[in-house]
Protein backbone atom coordinates (compact mmCIF):
# COMPACT_ATOMS: atom_id res chain seq x y z
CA UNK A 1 14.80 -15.28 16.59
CA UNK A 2 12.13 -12.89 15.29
CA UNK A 3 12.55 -10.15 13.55
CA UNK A 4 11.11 -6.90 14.00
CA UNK A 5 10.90 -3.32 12.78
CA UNK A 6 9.76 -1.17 15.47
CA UNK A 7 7.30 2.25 14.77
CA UNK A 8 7.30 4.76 17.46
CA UNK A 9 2.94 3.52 18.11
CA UNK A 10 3.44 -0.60 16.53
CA UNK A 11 6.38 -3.10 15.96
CA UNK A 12 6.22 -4.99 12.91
CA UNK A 13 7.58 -8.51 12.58
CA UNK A 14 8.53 -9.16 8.59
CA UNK A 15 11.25 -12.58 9.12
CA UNK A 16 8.63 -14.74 7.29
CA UNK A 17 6.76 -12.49 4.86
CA UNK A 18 8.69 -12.30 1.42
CA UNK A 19 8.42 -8.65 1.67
CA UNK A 20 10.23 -6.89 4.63
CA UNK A 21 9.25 -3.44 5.94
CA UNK A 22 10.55 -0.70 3.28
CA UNK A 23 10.11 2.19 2.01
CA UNK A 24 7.21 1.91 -0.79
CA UNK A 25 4.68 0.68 2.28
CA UNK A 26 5.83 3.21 4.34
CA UNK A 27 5.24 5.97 1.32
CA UNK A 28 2.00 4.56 0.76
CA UNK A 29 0.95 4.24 4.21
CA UNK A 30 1.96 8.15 4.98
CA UNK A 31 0.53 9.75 1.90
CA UNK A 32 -2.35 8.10 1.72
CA UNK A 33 -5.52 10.44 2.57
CA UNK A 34 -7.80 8.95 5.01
CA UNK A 35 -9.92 11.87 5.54
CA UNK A 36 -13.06 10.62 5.01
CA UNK A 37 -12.60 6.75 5.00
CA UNK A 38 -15.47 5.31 7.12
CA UNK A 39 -14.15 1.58 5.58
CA UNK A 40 -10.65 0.21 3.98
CA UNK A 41 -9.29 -2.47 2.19
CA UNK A 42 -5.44 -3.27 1.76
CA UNK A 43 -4.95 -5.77 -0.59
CA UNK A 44 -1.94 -8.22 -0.17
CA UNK A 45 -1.66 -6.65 3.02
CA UNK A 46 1.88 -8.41 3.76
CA UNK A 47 3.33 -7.82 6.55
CA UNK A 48 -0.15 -5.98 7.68
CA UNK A 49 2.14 -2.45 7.61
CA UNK A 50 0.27 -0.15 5.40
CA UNK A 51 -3.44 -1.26 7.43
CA UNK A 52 -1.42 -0.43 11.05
CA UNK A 53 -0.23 3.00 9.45
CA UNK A 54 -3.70 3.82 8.15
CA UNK A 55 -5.15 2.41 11.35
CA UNK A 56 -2.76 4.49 13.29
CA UNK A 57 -3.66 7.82 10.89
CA UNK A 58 -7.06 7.05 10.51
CA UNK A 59 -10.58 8.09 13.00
CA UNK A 60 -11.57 5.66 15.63
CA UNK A 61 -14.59 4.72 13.95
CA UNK A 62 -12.89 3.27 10.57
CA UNK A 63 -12.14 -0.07 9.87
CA UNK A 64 -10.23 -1.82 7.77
CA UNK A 65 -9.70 -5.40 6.15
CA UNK A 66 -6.99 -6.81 5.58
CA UNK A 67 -5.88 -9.80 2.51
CA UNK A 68 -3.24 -11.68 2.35
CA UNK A 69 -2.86 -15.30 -0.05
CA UNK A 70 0.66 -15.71 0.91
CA UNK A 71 0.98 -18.25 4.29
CA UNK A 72 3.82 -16.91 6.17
CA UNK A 73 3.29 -13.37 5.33
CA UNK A 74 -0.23 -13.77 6.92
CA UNK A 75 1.20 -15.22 10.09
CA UNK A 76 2.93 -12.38 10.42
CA UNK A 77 0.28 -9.93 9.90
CA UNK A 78 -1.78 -11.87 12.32
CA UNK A 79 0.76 -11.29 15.25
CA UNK A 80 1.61 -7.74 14.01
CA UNK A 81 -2.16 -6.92 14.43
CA UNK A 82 -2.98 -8.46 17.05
CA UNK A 83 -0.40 -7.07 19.08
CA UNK A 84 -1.09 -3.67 18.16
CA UNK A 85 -3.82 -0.57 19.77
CA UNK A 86 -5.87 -1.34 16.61
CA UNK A 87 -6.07 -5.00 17.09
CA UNK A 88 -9.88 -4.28 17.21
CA UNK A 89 -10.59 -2.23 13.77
CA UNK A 90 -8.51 -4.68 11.32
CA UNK A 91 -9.84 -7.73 10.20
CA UNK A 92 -7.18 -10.12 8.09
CA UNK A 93 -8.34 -12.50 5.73
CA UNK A 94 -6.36 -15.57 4.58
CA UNK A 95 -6.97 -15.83 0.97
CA UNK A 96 -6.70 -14.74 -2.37
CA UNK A 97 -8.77 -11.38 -3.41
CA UNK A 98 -10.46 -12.81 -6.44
CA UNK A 99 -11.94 -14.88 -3.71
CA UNK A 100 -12.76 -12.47 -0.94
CA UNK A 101 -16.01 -12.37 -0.36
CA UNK A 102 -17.80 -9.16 1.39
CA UNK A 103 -21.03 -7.48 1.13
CA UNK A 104 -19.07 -4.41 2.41
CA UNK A 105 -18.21 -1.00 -0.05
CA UNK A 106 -15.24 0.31 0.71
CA UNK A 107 -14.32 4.10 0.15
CA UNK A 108 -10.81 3.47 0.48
CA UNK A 109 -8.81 0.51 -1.44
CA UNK A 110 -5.11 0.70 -1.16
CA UNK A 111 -2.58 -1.83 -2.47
CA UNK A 112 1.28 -2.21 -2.53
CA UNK A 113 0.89 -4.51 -4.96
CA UNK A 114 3.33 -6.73 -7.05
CA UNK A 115 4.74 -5.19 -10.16
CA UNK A 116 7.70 -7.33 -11.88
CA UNK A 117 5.20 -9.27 -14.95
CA UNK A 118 8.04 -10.60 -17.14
CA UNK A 119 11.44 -10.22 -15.42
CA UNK A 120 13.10 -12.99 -14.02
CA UNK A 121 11.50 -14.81 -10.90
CA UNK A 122 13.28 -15.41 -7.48
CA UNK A 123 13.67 -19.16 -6.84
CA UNK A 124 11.48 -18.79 -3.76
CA UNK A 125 7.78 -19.20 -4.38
CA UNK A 126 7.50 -16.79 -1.42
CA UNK A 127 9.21 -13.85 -2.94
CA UNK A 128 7.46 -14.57 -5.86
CA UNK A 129 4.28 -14.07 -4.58
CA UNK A 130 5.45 -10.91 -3.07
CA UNK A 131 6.83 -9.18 -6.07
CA UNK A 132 5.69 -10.88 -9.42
CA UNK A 133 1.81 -10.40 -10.87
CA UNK A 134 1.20 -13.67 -11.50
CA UNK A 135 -0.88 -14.16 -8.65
CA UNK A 136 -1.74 -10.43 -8.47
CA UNK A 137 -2.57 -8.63 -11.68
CA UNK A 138 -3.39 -5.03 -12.35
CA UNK A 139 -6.38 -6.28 -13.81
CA UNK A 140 -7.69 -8.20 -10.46
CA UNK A 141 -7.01 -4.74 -8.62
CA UNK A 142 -9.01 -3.13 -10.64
CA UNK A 143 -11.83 -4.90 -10.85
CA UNK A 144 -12.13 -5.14 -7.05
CA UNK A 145 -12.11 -1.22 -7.40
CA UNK A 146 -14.72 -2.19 -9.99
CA UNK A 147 -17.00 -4.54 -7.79
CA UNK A 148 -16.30 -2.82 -4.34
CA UNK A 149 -15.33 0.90 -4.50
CA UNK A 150 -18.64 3.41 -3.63
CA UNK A 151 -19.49 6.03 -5.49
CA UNK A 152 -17.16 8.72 -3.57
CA UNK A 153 -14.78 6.08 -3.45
CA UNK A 154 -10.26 6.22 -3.74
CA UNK A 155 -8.12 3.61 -4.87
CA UNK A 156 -4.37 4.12 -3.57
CA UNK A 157 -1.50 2.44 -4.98
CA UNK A 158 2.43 2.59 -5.74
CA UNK A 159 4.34 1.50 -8.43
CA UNK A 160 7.70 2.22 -9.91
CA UNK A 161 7.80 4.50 -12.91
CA UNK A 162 6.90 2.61 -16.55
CA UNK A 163 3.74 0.35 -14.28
CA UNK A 164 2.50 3.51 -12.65
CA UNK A 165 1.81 4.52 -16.45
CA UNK A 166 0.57 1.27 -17.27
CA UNK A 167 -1.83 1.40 -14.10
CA UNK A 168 -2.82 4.95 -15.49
CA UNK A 169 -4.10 3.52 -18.77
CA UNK A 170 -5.70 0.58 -17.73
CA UNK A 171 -7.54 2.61 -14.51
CA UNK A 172 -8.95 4.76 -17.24
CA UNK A 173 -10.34 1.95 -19.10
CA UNK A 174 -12.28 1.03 -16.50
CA UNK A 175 -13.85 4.37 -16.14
CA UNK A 176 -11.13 5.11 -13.09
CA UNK A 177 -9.11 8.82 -13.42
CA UNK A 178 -6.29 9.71 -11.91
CA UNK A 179 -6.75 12.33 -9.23
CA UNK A 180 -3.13 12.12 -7.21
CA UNK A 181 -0.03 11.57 -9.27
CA UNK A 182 3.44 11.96 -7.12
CA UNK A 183 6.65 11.32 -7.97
CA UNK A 184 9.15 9.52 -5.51
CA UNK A 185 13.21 10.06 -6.51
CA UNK A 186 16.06 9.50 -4.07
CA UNK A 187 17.89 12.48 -5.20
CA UNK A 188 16.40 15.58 -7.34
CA UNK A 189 19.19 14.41 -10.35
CA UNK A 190 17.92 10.65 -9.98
CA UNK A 191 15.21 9.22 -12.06
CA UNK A 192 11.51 8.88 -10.99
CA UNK A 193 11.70 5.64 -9.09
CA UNK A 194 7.99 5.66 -7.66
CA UNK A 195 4.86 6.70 -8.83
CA UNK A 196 2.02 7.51 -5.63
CA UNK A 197 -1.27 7.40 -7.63
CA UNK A 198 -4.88 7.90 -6.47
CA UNK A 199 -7.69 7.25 -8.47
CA UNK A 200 -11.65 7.89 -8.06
CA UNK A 201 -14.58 8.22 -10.65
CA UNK A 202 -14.56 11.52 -11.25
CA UNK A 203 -12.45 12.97 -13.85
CA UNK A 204 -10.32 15.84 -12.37
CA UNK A 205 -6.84 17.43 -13.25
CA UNK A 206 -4.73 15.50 -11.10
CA UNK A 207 -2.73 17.07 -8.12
CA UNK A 208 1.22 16.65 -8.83
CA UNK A 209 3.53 16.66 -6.06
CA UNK A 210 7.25 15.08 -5.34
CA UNK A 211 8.99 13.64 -2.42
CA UNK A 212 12.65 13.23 -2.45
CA UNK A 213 14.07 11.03 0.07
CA UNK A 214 17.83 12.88 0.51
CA UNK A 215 18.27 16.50 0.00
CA UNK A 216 22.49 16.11 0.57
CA UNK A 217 24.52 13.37 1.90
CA UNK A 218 22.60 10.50 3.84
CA UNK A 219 20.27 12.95 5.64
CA UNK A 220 16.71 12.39 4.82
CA UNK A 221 15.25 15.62 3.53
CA UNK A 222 12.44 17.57 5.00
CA UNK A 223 9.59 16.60 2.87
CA UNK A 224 9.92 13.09 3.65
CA UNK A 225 10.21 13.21 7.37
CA UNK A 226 7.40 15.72 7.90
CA UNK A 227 5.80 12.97 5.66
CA UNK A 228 6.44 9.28 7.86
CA UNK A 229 7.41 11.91 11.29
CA UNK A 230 3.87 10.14 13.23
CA UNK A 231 6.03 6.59 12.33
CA UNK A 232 9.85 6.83 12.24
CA UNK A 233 11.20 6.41 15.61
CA UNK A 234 14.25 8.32 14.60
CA UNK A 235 12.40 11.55 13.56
């Protein structure tokens, strides 16, 4: 039987991607600011989550493409989309992103990418795929920023703690500055677990902010549901 996660606008069916709906795609798909995104690109768009949320957030007149190597994870995407009220304004593309080919510019780039580079891989290929860089480097997410990000352009990503500052360093390399640096914890005593990091060409002093996910108990504070409330069904 299928398996779905349902949004209060989209259901999301994640039983044969390696990575299932959670929280980091969520994040990513909520804070990201689509203000003035005329065209996006998600790369290893999974599940397709993080396009439907930006679809869902985003004006009627912005599109968004949509890539995804992994088989099983595309299948999914493909039903996910095409089953939702933006079935029109995301395009999904089978394939590796070192080998998508576009003449578009895109002034939004967002990625959930993989992050684990010399931990110890899951036996499943799948999984793999999903959350180890082998297939999915830093490097080949920036240099699609590089070859396909205009002028005015944002690149969106999350990683956990020690990669986020990694992803700093090498962004700047490549002439990329860090313009939105939050911090994701579970609990204000708990470590920095995420980083939520937006970068564009212009050097700026970054905007810091933090999102905690409980406040007390098992009750999600309020920062994080006036955050995903447009997606949650039980907000």
């Amino acid at each position: 039987m299928a398996d779905y996660f349902h949004f209060k606008k989209f259901s999301v069916r994640h039983d044969r991607s390696g990575m299932k709906v959670g929280t980091d795609g969520v994040l990513l798909g909520a804070w990201t600011d689509v203000k003035r995104a005329t065209q996006i690109l998600d790369i290893g768009t999974g599940t397709g989550v993080i396009a439907l949320m930006l679809a869902q957030r985003a004006s009627e007149a912005v599109t968004i493409d949509a890539v995804e190597i992994d088989d099983q994870a595309y299948a999914d995407a493909q039903e996910n989309i095409a089953a939702s009220p933006w079935h029109d304004r995301i395009h999904i593309h089978h394939t590796a992103i070192q080998n998508f080919v576009t003449s578009t510019q895109f002034d939004l780039i967002v990625s959930n990418p993989p992050y684990f580079q010399k931990s110890f891989k899951p036996p499943a290929v799948q999984r793999e795929t999903a959350r180890h860089t082998e297939r999915l480097t830093f490097e080949n997410i920036l240099s699609v920023a590089e070859r396909l990000l205009t002028a005015n352009g944002k690149l969106n990503v999350i990683l956990p703690y020690t990669e986020g500052l990694q992803f700093i360093d090498m962004a700047y390399h490549k002439g990329l500055h860090c313009s939105r640096k939050w911090v994701f914890r579970t609990r204000a005593n708990k470590p920095v677990e995420r980083f939520l990091l937006e970068f564009n060409w212009e050097k700026i002093t970054p905007e810091e902010g933090e999102i905690l996910l409980y406040n007390e108990g098992e009750n999600w504070s309020v920062g994080y549901k006036t955050l995903t409330r447009d997606f949650y069904l039980k907000i």
